[in-house]
Protein backbone atom coordinates (compact mmCIF):
# COMPACT_ATOMS: atom_id res chain seq x y z
CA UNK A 1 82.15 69.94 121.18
CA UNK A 2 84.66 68.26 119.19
CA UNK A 3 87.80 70.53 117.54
CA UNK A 4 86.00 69.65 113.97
CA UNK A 5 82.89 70.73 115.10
CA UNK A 6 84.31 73.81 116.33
CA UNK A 7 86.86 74.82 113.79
CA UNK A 8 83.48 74.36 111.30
CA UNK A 9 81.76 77.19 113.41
CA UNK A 10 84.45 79.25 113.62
CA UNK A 11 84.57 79.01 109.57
CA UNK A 12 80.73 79.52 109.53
CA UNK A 13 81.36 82.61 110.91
CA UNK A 14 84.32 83.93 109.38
CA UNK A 15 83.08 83.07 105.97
CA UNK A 16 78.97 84.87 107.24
CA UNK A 17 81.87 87.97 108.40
CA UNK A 18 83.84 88.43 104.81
CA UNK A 19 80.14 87.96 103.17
CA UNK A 20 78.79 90.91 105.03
CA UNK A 21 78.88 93.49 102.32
CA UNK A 22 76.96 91.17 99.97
CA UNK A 23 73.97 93.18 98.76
CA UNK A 24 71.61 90.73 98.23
CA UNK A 25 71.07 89.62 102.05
CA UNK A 26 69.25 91.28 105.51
CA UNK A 27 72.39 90.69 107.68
CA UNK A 28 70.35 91.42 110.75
CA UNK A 29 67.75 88.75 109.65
CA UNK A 30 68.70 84.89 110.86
CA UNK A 31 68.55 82.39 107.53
CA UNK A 32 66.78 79.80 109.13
CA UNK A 33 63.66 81.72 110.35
CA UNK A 34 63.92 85.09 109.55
CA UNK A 35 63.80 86.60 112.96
CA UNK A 36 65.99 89.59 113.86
CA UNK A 37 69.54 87.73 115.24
CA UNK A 38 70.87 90.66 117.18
CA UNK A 39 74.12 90.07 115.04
CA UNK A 40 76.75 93.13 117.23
CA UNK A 41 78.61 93.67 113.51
CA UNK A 42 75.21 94.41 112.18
CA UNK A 43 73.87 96.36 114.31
CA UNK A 44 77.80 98.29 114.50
CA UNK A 45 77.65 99.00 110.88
CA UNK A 46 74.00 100.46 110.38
CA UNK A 47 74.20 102.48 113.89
CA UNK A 48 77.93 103.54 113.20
CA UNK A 49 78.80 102.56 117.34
CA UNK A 50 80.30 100.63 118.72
CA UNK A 51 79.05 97.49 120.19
CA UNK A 52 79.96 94.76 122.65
CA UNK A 53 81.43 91.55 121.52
CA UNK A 54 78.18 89.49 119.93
CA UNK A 55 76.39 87.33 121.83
CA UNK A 56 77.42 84.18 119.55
CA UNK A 57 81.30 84.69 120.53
CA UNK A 58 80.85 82.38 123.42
CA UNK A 59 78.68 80.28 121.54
CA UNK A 60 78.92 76.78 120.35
CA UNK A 61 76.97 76.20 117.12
CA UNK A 62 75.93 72.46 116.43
CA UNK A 63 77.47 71.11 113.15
CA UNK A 64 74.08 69.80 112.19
CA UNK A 65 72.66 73.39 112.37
CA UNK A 66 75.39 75.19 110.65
CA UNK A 67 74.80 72.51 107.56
CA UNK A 68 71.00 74.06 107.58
CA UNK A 69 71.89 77.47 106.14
CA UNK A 70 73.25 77.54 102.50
CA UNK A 71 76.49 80.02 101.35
CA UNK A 72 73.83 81.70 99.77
CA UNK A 73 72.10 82.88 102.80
CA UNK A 74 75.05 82.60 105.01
CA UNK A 75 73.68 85.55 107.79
CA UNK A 76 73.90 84.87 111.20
CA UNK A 77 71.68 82.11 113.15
CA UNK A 78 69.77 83.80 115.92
CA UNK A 79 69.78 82.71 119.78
CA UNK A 80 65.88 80.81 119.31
CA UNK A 81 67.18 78.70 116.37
CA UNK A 82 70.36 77.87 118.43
CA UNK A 83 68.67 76.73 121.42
CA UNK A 84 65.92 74.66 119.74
CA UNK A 85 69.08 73.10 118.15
CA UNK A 86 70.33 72.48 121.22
CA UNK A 87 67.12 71.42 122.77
CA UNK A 88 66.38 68.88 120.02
CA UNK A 89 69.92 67.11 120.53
CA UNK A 90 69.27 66.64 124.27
């Protein structure tokens, strides 16, 4: 992945991290198909424990697919939306 590419996921997530406590979203829902996205801060804050790092950490998110989800519904992608991504560039 190009350093563009991945400085534009790492912003994706920072900015889907500081909009956490936004009311108006399911954080544990993905925004592209509404499928539970295993998000580790999510499921940290409704449980109260702690969690392993996420699973998206080591991830690389495709630029095309972070473009898909609006700031409005900026929650996290889940693993199935990332690897169809991935699978439809190949």
């Amino acid at each position: 992945m190009h350093t563009s590419s991945r400085k534009s996921a790492k912003n994706y997530a920072l900015t889907a991290y500081i909009a956490m406590d936004s009311p108006h979203l399911d954080w544990s829902k993905c925004p592209l198909c509404g499928k539970e996205n295993q998000c580790a801060l999510e499921i940290e804050k409704l449980t109260g424990q702690s969690q392993p790092p996420c699973w998206c950490v080591g991830q690389e998110f495709p630029q095309e697919l972070l473009e898909q989800v609006s700031v409005q519904k900026m929650a996290c992608i889940c693993l199935q939306c990332l690897n169809k991504s991935k699978d439809e560039r190949e």
